[in-house]
C-alpha atoms as a PDB file:
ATOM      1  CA  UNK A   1     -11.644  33.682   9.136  1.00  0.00           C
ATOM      2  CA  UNK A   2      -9.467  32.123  12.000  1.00  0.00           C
ATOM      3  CA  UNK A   3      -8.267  34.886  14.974  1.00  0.00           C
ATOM      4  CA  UNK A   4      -4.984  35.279  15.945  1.00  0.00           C
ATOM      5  CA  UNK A   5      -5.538  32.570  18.565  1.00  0.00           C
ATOM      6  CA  UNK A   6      -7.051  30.363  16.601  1.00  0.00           C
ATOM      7  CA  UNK A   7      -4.770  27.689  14.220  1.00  0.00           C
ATOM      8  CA  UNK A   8      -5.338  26.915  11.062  1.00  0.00           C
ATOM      9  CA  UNK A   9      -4.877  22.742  10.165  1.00  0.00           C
ATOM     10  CA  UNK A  10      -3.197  22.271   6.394  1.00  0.00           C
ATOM     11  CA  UNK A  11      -4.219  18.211   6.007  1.00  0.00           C
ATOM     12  CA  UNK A  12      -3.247  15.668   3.434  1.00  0.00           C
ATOM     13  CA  UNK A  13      -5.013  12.596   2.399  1.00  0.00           C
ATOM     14  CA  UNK A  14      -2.349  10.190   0.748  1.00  0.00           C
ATOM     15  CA  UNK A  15      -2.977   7.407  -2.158  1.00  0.00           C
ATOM     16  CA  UNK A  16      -0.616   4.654  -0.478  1.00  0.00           C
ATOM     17  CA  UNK A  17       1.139   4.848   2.545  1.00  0.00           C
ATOM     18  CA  UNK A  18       4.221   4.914   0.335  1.00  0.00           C
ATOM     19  CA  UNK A  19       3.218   8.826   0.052  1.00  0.00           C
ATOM     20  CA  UNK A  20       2.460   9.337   3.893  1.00  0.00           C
ATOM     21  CA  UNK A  21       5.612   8.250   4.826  1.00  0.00           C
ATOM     22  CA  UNK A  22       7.454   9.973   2.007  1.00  0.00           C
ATOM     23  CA  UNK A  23       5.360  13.285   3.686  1.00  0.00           C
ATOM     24  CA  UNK A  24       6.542  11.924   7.347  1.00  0.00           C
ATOM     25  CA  UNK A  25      10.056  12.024   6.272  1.00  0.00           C
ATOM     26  CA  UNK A  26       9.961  15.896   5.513  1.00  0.00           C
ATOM     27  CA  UNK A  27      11.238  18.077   7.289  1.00  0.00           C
ATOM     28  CA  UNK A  28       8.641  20.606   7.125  1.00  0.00           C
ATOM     29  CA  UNK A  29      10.136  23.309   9.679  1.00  0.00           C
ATOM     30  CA  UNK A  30      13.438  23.905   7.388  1.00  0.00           C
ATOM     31  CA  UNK A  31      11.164  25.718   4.855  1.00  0.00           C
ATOM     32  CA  UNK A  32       8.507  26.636   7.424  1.00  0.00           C
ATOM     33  CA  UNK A  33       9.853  27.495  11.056  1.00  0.00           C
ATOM     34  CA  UNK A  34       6.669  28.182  12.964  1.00  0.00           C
ATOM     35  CA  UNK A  35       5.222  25.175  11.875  1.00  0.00           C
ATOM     36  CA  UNK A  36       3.733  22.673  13.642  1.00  0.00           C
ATOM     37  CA  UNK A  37       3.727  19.066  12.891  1.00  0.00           C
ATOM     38  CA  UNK A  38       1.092  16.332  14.344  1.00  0.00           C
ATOM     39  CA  UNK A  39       0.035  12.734  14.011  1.00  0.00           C
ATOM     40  CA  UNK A  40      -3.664  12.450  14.092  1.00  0.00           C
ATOM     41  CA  UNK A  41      -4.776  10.218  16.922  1.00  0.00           C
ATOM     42  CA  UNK A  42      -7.712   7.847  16.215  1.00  0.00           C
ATOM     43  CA  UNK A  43      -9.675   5.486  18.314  1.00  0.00           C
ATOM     44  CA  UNK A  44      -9.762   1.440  17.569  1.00  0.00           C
ATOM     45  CA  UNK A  45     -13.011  -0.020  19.286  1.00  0.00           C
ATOM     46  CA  UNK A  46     -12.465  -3.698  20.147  1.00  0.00           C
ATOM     47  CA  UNK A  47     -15.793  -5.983  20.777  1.00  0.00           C
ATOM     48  CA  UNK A  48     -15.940  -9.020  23.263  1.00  0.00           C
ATOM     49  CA  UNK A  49     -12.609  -8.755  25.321  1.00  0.00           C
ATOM     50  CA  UNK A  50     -13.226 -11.110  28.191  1.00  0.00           C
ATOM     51  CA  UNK A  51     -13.206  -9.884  31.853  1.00  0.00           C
ATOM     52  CA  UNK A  52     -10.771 -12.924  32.451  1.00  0.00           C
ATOM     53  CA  UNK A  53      -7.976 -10.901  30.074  1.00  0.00           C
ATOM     54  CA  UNK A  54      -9.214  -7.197  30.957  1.00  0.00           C
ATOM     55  CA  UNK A  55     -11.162  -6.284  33.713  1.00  0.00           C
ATOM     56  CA  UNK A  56     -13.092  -2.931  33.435  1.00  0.00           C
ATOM     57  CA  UNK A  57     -11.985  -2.106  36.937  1.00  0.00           C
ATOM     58  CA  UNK A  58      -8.897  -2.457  37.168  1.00  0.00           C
ATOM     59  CA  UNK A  59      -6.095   0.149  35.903  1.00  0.00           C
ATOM     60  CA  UNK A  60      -6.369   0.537  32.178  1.00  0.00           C
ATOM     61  CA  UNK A  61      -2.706   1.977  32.288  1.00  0.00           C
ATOM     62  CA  UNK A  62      -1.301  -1.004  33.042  1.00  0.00           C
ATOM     63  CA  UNK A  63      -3.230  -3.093  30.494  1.00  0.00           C
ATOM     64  CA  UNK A  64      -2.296  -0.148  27.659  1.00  0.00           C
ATOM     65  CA  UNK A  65       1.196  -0.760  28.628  1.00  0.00           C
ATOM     66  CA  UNK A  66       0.732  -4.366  28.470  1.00  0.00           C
ATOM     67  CA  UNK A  67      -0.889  -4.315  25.050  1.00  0.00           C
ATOM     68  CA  UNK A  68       1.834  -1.990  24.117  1.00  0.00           C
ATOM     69  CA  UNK A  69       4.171  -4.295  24.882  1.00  0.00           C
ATOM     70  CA  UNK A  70       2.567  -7.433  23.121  1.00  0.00           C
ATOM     71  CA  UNK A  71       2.352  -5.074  20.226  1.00  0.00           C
ATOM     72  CA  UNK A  72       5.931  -4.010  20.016  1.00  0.00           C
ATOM     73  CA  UNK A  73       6.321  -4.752  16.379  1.00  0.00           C
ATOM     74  CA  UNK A  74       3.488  -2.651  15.078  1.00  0.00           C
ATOM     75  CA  UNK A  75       5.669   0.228  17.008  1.00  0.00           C
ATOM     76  CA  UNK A  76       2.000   2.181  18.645  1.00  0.00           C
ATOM     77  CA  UNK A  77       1.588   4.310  21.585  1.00  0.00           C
ATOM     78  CA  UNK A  78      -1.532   3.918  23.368  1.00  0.00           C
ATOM     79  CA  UNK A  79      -2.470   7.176  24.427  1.00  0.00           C
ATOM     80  CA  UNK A  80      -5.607   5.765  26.293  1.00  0.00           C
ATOM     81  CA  UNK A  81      -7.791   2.601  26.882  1.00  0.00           C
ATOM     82  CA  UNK A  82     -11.461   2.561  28.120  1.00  0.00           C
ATOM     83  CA  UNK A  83     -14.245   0.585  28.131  1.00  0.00           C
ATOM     84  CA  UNK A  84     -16.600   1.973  25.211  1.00  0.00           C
ATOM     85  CA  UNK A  85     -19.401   3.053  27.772  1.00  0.00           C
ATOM     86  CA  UNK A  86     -19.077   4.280  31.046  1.00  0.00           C
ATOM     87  CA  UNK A  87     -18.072   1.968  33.781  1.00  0.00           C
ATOM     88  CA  UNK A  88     -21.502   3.418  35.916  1.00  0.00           C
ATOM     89  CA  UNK A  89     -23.638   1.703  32.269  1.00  0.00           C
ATOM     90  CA  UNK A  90     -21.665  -1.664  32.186  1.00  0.00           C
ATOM     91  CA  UNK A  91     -23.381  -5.060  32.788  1.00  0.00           C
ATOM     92  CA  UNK A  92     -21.865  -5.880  36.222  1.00  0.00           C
ATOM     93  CA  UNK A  93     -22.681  -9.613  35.394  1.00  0.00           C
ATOM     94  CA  UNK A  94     -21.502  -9.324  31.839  1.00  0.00           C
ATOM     95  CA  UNK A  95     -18.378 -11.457  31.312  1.00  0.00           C
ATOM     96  CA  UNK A  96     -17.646  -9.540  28.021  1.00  0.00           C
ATOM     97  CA  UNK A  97     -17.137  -5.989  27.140  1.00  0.00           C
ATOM     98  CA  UNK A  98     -15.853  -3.685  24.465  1.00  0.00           C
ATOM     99  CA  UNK A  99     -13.215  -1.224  24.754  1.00  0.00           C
ATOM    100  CA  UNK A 100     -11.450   1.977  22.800  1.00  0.00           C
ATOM    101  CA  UNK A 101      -7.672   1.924  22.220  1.00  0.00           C
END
């Protein structure tokens, strides 16, 4: 049984995306005010992005922005980008690497 700290998640696992955007569009806090509404944030991994278009050293920010940008129709925030294992583990002659949006 959850504390008084402690939140409790109600989730909802739609059919079509027809019925999570029909869920998106309510406005939950009219018939519950202390409610709390929040988009589940998920992690892509993408395999075999050459060093030539992203570099693991260099400032991921910029590149998120960048991919946000190329991206503009799909209308996503990148909330973080990384290379899937630590930058201490990568191949330092490997031209390819993989990387988590």
């Amino acid at each position: 049984m959850p504390t008084n700290n402690e939140e409790r998640d109600i989730r909802f696992k739609c059919e079509s995306a027809e019925e999570a955007q029909w869920l998106w569009e309510i406005d939950w806090t009219e018939a519950y005010p202390e409610i709390k509404v929040q988009r589940i944030k998920f992690g892509v991994v993408i395999h075999g992005i050459s060093i030539d278009e992203i570099d693991p050293h260099d400032d991921m920010e910029e590149h998120a922005r960048q991919l946000e940008k190329q991206s503009k129709k799909l209308n996503f925030k990148i909330t973080k980008l990384r290379t899937l294992k630590a930058l201490s583990k990568l191949d330092p002659v490997a031209r390819h690497h993989s990387f988590v949006i």
